[in-house]
PDB file of N, CA and C in Angstrom:
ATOM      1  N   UNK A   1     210.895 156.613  43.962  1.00  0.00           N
ATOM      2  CA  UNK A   1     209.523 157.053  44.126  1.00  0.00           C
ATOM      3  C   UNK A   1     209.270 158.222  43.172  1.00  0.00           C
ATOM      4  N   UNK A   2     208.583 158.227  42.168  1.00  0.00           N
ATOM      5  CA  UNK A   2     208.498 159.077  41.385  1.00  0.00           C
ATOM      6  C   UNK A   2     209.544 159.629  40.429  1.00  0.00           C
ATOM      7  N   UNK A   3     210.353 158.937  40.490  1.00  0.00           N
ATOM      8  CA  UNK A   3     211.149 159.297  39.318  1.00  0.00           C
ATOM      9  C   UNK A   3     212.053 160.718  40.416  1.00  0.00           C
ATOM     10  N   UNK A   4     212.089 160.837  41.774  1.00  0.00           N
ATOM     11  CA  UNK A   4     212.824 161.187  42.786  1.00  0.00           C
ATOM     12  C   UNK A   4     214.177 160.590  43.660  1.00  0.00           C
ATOM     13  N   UNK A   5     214.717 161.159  43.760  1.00  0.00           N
ATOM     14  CA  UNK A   5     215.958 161.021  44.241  1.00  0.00           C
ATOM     15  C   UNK A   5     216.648 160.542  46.399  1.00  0.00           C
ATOM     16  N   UNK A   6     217.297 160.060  46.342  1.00  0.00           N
ATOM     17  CA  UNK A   6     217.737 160.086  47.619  1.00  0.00           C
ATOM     18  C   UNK A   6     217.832 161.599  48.080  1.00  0.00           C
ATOM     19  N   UNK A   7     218.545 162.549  47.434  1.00  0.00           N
ATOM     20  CA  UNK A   7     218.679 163.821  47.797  1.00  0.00           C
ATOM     21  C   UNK A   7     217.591 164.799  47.693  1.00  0.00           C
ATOM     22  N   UNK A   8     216.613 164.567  46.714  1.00  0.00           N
ATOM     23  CA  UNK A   8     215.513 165.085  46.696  1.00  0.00           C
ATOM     24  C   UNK A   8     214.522 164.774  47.895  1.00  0.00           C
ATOM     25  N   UNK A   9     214.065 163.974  48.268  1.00  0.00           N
ATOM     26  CA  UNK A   9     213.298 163.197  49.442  1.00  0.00           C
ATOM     27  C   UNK A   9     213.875 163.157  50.843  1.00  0.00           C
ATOM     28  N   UNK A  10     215.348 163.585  51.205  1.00  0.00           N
ATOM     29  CA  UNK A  10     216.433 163.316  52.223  1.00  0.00           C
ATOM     30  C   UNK A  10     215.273 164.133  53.605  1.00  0.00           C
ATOM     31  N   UNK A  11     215.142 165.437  52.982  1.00  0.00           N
ATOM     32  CA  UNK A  11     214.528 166.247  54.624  1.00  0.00           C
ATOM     33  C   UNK A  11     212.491 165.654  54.663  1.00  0.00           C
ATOM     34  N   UNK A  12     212.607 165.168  53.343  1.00  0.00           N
ATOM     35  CA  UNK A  12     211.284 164.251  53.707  1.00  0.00           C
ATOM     36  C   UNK A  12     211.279 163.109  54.387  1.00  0.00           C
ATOM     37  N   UNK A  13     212.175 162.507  54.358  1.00  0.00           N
ATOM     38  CA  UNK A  13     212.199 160.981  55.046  1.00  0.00           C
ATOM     39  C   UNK A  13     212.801 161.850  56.749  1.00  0.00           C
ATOM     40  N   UNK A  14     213.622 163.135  56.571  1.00  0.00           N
ATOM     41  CA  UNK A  14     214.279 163.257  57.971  1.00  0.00           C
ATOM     42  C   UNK A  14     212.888 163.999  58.888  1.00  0.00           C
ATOM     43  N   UNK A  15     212.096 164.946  58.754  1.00  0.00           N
ATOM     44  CA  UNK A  15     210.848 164.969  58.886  1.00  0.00           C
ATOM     45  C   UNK A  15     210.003 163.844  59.429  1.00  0.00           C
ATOM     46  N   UNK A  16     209.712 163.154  58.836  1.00  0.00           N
ATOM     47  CA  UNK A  16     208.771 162.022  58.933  1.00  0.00           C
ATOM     48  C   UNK A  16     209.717 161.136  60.056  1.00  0.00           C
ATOM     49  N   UNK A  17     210.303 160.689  60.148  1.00  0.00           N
ATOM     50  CA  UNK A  17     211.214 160.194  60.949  1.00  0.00           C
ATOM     51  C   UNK A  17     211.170 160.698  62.458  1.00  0.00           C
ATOM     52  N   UNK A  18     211.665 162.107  62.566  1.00  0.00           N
ATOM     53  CA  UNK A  18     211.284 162.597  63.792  1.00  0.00           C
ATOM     54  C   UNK A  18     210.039 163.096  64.156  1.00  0.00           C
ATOM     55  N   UNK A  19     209.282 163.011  63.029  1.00  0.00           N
ATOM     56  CA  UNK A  19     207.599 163.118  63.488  1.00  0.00           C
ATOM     57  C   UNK A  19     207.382 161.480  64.510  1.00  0.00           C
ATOM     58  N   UNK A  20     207.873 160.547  63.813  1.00  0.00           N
ATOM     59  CA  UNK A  20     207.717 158.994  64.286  1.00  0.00           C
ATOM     60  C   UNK A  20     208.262 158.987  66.021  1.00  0.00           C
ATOM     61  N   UNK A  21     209.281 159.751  66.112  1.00  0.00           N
ATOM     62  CA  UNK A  21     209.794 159.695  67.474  1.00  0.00           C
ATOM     63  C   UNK A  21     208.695 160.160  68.466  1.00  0.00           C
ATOM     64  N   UNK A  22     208.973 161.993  68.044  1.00  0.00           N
ATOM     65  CA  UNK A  22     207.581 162.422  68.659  1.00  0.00           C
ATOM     66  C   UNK A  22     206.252 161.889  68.989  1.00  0.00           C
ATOM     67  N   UNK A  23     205.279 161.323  68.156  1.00  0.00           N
ATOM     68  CA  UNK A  23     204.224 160.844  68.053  1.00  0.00           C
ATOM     69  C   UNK A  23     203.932 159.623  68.976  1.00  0.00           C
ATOM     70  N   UNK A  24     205.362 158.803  68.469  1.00  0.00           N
ATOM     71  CA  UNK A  24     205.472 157.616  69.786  1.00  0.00           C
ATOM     72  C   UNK A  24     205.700 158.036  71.367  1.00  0.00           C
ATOM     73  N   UNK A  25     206.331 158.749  71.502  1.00  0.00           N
ATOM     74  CA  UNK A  25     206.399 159.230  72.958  1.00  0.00           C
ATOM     75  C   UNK A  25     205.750 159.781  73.207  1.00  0.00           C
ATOM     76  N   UNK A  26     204.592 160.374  72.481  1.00  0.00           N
ATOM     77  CA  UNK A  26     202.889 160.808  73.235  1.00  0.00           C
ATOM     78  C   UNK A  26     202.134 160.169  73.510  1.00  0.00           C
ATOM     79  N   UNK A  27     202.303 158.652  72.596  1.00  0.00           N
ATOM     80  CA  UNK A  27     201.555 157.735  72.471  1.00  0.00           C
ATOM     81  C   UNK A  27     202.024 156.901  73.549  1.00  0.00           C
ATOM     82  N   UNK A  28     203.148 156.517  73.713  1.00  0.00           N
ATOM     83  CA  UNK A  28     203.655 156.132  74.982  1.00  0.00           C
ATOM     84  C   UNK A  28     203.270 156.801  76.487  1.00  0.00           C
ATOM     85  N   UNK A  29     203.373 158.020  76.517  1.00  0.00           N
ATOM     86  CA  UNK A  29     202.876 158.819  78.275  1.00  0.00           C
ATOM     87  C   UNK A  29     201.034 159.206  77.901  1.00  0.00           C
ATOM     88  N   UNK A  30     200.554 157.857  76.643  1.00  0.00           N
ATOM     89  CA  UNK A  30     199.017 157.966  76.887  1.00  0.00           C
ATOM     90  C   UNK A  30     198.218 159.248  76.524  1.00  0.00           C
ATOM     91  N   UNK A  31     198.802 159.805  75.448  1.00  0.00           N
ATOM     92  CA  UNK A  31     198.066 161.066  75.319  1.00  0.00           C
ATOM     93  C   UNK A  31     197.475 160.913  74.069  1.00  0.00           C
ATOM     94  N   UNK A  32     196.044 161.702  73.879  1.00  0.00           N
ATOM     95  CA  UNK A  32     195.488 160.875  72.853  1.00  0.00           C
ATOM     96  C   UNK A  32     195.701 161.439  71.594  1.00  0.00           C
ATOM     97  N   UNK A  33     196.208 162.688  71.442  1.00  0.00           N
ATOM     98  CA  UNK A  33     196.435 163.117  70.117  1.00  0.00           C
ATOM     99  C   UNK A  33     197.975 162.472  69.577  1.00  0.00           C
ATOM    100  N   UNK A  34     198.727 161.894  70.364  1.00  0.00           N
ATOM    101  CA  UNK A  34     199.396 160.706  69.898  1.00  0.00           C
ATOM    102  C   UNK A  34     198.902 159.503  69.313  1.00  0.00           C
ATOM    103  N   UNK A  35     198.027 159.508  69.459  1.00  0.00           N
ATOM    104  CA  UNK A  35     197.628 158.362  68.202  1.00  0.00           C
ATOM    105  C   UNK A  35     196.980 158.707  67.262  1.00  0.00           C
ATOM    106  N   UNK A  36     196.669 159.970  67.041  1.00  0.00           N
ATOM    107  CA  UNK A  36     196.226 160.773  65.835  1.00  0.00           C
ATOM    108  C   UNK A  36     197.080 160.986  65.249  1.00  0.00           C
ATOM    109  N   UNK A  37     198.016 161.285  65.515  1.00  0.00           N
ATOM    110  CA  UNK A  37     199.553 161.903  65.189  1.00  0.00           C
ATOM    111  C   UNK A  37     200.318 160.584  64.587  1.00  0.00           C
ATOM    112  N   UNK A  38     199.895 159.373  64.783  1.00  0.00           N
ATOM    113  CA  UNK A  38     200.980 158.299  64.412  1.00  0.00           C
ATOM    114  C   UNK A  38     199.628 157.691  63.358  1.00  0.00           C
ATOM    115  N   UNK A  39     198.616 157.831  63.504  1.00  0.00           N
ATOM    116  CA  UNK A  39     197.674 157.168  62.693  1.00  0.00           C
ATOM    117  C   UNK A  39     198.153 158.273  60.952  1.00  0.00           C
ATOM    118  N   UNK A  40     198.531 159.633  61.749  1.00  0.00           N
ATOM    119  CA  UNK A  40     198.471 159.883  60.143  1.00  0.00           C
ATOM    120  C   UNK A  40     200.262 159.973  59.626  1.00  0.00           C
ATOM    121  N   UNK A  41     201.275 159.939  60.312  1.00  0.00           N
ATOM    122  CA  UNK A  41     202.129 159.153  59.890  1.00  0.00           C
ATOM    123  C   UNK A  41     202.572 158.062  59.352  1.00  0.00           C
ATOM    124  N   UNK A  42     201.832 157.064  59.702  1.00  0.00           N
ATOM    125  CA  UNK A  42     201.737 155.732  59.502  1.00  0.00           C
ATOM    126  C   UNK A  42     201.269 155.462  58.057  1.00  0.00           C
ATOM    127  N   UNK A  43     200.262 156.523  57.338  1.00  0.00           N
ATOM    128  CA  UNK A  43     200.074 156.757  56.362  1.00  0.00           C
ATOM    129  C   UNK A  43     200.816 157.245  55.463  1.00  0.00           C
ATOM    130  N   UNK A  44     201.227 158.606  55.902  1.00  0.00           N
ATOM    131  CA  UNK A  44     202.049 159.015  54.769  1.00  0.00           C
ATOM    132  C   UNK A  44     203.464 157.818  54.744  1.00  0.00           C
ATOM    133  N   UNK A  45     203.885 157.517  55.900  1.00  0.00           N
ATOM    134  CA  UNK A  45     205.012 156.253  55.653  1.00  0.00           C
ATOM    135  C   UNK A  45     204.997 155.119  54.443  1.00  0.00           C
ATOM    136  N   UNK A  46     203.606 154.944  54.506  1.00  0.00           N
ATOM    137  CA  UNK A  46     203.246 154.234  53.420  1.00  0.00           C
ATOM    138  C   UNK A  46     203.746 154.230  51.991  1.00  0.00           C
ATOM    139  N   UNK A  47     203.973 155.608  52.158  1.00  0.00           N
ATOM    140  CA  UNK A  47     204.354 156.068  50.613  1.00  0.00           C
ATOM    141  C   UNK A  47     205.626 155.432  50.485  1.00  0.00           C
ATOM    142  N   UNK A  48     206.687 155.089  51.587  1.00  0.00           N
ATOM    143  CA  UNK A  48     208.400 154.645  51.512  1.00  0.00           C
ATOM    144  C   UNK A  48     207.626 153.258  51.284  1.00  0.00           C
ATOM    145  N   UNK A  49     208.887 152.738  49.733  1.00  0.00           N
ATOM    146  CA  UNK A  49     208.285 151.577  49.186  1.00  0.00           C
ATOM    147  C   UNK A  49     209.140 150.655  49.786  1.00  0.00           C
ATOM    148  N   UNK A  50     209.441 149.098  50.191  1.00  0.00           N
ATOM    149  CA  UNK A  50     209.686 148.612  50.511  1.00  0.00           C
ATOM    150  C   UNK A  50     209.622 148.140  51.616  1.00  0.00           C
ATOM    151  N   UNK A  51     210.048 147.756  52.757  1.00  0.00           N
ATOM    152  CA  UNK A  51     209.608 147.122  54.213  1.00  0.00           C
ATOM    153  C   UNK A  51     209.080 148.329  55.024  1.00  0.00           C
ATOM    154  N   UNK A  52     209.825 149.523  54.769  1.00  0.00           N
ATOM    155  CA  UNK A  52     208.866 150.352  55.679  1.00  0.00           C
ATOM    156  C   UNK A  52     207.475 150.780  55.391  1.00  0.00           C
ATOM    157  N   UNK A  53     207.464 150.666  54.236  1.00  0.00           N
ATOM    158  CA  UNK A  53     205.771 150.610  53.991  1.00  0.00           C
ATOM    159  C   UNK A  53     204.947 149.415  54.712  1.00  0.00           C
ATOM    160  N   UNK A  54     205.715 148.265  54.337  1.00  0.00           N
ATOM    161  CA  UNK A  54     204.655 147.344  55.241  1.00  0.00           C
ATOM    162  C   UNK A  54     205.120 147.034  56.549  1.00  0.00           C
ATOM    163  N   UNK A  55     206.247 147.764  57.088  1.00  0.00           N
ATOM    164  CA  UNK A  55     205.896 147.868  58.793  1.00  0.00           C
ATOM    165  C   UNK A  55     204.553 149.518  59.072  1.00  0.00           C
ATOM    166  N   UNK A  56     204.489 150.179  58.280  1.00  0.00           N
ATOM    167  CA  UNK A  56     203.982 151.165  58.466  1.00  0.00           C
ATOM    168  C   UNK A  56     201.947 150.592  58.474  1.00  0.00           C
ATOM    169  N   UNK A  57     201.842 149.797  57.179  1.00  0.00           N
ATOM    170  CA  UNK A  57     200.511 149.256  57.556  1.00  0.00           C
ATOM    171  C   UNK A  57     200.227 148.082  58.440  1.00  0.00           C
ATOM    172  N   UNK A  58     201.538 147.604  59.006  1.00  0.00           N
ATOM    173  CA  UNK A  58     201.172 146.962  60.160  1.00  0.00           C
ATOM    174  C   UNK A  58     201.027 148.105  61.733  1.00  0.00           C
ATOM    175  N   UNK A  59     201.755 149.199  61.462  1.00  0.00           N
ATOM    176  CA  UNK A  59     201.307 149.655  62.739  1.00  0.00           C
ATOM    177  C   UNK A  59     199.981 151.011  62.388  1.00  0.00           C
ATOM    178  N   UNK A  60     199.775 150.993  61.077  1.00  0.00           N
ATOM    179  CA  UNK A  60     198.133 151.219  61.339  1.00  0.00           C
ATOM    180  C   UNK A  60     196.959 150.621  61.470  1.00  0.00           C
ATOM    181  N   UNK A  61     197.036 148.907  61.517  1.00  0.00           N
ATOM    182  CA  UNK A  61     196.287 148.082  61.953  1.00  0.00           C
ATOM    183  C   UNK A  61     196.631 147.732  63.395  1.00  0.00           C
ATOM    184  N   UNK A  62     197.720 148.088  63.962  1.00  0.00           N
ATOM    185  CA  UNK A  62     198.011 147.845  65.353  1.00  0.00           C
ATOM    186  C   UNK A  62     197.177 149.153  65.602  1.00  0.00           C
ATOM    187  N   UNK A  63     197.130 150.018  65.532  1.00  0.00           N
ATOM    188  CA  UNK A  63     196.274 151.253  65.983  1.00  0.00           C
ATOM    189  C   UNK A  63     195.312 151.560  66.402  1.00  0.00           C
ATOM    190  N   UNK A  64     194.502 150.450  65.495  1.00  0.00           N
ATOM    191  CA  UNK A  64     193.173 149.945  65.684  1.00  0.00           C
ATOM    192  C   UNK A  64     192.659 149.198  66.418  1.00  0.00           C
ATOM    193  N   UNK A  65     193.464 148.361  67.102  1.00  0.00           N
ATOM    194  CA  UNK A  65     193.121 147.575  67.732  1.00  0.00           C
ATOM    195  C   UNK A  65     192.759 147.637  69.163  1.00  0.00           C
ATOM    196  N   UNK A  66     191.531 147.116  69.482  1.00  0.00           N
ATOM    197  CA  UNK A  66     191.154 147.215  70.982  1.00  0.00           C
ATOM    198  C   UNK A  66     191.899 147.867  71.975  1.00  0.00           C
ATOM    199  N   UNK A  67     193.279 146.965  72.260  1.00  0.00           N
ATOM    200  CA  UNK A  67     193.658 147.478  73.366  1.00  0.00           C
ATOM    201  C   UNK A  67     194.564 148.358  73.340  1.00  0.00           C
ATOM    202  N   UNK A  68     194.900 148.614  72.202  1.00  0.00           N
ATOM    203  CA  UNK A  68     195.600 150.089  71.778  1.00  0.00           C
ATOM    204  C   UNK A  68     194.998 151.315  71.487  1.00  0.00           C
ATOM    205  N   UNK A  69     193.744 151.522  71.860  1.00  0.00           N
ATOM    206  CA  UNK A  69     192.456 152.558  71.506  1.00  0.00           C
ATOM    207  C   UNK A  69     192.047 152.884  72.986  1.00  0.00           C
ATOM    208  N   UNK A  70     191.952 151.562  74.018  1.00  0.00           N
ATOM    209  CA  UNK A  70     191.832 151.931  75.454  1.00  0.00           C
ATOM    210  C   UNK A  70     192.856 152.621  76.071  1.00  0.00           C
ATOM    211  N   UNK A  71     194.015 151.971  75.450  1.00  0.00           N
ATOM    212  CA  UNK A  71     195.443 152.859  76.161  1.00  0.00           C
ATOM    213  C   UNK A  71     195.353 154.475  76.281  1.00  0.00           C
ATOM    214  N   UNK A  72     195.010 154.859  74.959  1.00  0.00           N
ATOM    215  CA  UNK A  72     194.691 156.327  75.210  1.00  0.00           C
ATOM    216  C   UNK A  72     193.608 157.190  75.490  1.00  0.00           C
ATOM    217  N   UNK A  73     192.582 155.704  75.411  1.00  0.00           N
ATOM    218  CA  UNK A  73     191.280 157.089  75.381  1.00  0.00           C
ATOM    219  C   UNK A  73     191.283 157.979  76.682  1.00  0.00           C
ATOM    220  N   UNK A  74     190.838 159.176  76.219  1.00  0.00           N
ATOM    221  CA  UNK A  74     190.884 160.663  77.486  1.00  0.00           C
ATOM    222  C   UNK A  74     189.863 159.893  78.415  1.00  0.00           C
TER     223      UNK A  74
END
């Protein structure tokens, strides 16, 4: 990615990673700034090229969706 390194990017991917944990287990006990929190993860994930990018825009179209928007609303 950019002409960047495994070691350069290491506490970026470790970051983002445990942001993913966090975010899901808010989003899980229904709280709604958990899905704010994974909507903009889900984005920057995007940036990791290969399958996690496109599991990442599949779960920002899961985000969107109906019954994943009722789950949390306050």
């Amino acid at each position: 990615m950019l002409g960047f390194g495994a070691a350069e990017l290491g506490w970026y991917y470790l970051v983002l990673g445990l942001s993913w944990i966090g975010a899901l287990t808010a989003l899980w006990i229904q709280q709604h700034w958990g899905w704010v929190i994974c909507l903009g993860i889900a984005l920057l994930s995007i940036t990791y090229a290969g399958p996690g990018g496109v599991v990442s825009i599949l779960i920002a179209i899961l985000l969107y969706i109906p019954i994943t928007r009722t789950w949390v609303e306050p």
